[in-house]
Protein backbone atom coordinates (compact mmCIF):
# COMPACT_ATOMS: atom_id res chain seq x y z
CA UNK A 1 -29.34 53.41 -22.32
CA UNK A 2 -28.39 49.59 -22.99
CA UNK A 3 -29.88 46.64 -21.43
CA UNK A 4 -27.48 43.29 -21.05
CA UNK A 5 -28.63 40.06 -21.19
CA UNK A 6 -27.51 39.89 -17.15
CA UNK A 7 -30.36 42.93 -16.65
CA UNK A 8 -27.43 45.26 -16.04
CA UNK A 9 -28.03 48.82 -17.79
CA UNK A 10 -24.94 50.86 -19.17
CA UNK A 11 -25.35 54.57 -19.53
CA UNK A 12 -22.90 56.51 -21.48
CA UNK A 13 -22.72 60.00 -21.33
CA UNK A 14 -20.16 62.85 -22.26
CA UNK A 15 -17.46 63.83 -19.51
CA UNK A 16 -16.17 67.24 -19.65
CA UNK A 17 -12.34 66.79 -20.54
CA UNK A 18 -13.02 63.15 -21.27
CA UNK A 19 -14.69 61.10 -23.94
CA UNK A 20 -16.87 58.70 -22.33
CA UNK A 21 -17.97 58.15 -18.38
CA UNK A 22 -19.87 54.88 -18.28
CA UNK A 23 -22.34 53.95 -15.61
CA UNK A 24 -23.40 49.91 -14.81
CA UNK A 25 -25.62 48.88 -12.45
CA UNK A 26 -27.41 45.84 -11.62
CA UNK A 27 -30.98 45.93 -11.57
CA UNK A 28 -33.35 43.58 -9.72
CA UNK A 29 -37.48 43.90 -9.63
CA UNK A 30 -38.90 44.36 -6.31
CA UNK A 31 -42.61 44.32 -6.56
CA UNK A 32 -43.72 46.35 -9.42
CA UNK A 33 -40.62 48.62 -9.39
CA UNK A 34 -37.19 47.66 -10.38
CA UNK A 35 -34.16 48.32 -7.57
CA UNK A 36 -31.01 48.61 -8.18
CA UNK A 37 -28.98 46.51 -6.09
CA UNK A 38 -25.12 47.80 -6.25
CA UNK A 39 -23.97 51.35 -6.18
CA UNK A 40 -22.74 52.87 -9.77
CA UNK A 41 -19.34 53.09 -10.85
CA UNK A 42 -17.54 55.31 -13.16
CA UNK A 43 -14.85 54.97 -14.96
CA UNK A 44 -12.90 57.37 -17.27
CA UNK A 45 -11.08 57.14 -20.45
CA UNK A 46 -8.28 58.52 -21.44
CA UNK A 47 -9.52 61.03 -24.47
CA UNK A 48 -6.04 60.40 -26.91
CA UNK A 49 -7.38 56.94 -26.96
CA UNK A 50 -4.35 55.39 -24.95
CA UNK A 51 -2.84 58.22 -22.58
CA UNK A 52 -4.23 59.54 -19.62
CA UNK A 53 -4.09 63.43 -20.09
CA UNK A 54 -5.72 64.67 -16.83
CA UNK A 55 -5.66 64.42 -13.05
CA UNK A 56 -9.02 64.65 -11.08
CA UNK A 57 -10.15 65.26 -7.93
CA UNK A 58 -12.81 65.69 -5.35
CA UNK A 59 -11.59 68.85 -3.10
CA UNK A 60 -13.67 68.82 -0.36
CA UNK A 61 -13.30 72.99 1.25
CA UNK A 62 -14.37 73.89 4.60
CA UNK A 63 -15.35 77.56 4.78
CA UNK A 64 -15.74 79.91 7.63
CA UNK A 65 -19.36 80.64 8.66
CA UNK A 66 -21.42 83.21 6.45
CA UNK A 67 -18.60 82.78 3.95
CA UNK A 68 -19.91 79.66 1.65
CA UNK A 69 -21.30 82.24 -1.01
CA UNK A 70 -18.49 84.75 -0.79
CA UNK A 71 -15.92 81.37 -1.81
CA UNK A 72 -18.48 79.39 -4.03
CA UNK A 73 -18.21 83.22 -6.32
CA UNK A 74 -14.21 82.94 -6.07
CA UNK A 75 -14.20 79.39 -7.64
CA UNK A 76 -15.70 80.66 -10.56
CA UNK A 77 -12.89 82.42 -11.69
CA UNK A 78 -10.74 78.98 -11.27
CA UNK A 79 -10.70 77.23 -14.95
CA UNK A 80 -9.44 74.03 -13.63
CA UNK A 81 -12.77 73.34 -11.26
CA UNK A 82 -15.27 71.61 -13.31
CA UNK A 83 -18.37 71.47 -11.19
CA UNK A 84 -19.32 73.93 -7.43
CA UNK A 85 -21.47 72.57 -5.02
CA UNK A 86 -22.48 74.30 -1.76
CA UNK A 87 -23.48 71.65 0.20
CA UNK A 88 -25.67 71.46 3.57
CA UNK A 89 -23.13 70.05 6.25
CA UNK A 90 -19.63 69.12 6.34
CA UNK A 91 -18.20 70.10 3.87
CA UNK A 92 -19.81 73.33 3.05
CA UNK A 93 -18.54 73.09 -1.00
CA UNK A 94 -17.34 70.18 -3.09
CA UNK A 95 -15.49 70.57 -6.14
CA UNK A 96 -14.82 68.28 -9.35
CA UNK A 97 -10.92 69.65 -10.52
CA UNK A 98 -9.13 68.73 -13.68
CA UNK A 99 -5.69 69.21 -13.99
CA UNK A 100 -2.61 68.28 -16.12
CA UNK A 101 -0.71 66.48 -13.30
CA UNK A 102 -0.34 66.06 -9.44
CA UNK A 103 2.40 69.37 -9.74
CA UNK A 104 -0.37 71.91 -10.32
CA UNK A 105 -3.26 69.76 -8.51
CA UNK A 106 -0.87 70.84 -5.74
CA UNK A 107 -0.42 74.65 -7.18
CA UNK A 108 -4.46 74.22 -7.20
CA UNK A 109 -5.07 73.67 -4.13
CA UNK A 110 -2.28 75.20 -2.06
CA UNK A 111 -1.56 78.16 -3.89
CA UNK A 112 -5.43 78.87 -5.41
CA UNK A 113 -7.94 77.67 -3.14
CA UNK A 114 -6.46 78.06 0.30
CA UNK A 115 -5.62 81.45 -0.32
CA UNK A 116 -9.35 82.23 -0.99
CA UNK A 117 -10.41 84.64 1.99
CA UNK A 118 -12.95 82.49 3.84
CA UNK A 119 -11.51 78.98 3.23
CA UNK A 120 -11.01 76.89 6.34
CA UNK A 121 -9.85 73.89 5.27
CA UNK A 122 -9.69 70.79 1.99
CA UNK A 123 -9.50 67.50 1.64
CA UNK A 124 -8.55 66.41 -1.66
CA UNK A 125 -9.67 63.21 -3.17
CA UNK A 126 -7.55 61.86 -6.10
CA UNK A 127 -9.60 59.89 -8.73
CA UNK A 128 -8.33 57.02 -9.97
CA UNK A 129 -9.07 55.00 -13.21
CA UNK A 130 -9.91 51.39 -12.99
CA UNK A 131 -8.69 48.96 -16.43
CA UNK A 132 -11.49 46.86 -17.47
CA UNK A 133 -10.44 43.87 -19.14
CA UNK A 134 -12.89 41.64 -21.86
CA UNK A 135 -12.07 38.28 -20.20
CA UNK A 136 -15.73 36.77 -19.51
């Protein structure tokens, strides 16, 4: 962990399917414990060091009630989903996908997830990658 001169702190930690995911936030003291005053951002980089090789997304899935473990155990089998999480609330199970393109993100979810037997519903969330620039 790095420390700027502005008393921002930069993580930088290993991405699965991508080199680097880098984390800033600003940090402020209030009383004897530091805050930190704006909510972290990531952003990826392409891993051939110009290209972007990958699609991800948040899926959000909806499941029918009683069936959150039987679909959390038929994601597993589902390369292209990175990270499962059951979650209390709406939605019952988020998922972190990586695909080649938006072609089989749509494959993904229509044709792989939705036809899992207890899935309700998804809402996909595209990621998208932000360009930093090194004008001060």
């Amino acid at each position: 962990m790095k420390k700027s001169k502005s008393g921002a702190v930069t993580r930088t930690t290993p991405a699965a399917g991508v080199s680097t995911a880098k984390e800033t936030a600003s940090i402020h003291q209030v009383g004897q414990r530091p805050a930190i005053s704006s909510v972290p951002n990531t952003i990826h980089s392409p891993i051939d060091g110009g290209r972007v090789v990958s699609d991800r997304a948040y899926v959000f899935i909806n499941v029918h009630p009683g069936r959150t473990s039987d679909v959390t155990r038929a994601l597993c089998g589902i390369k292209q989903i990175k990270t499962i999480d059951p979650c209390w609330g709406k939605p019952d199970i988020i998922v972190v996908v990586e695909v080649s393109d938006q072609d089989a993100m749509t494959q993904l979810v229509l044709s792989r997830i939705h036809e899992i037997d207890g899935v309700s519903q998804t809402e996909t969330h595209l990621v998208y990658r932000l360009k930093t620039s090194n004008a001060a």
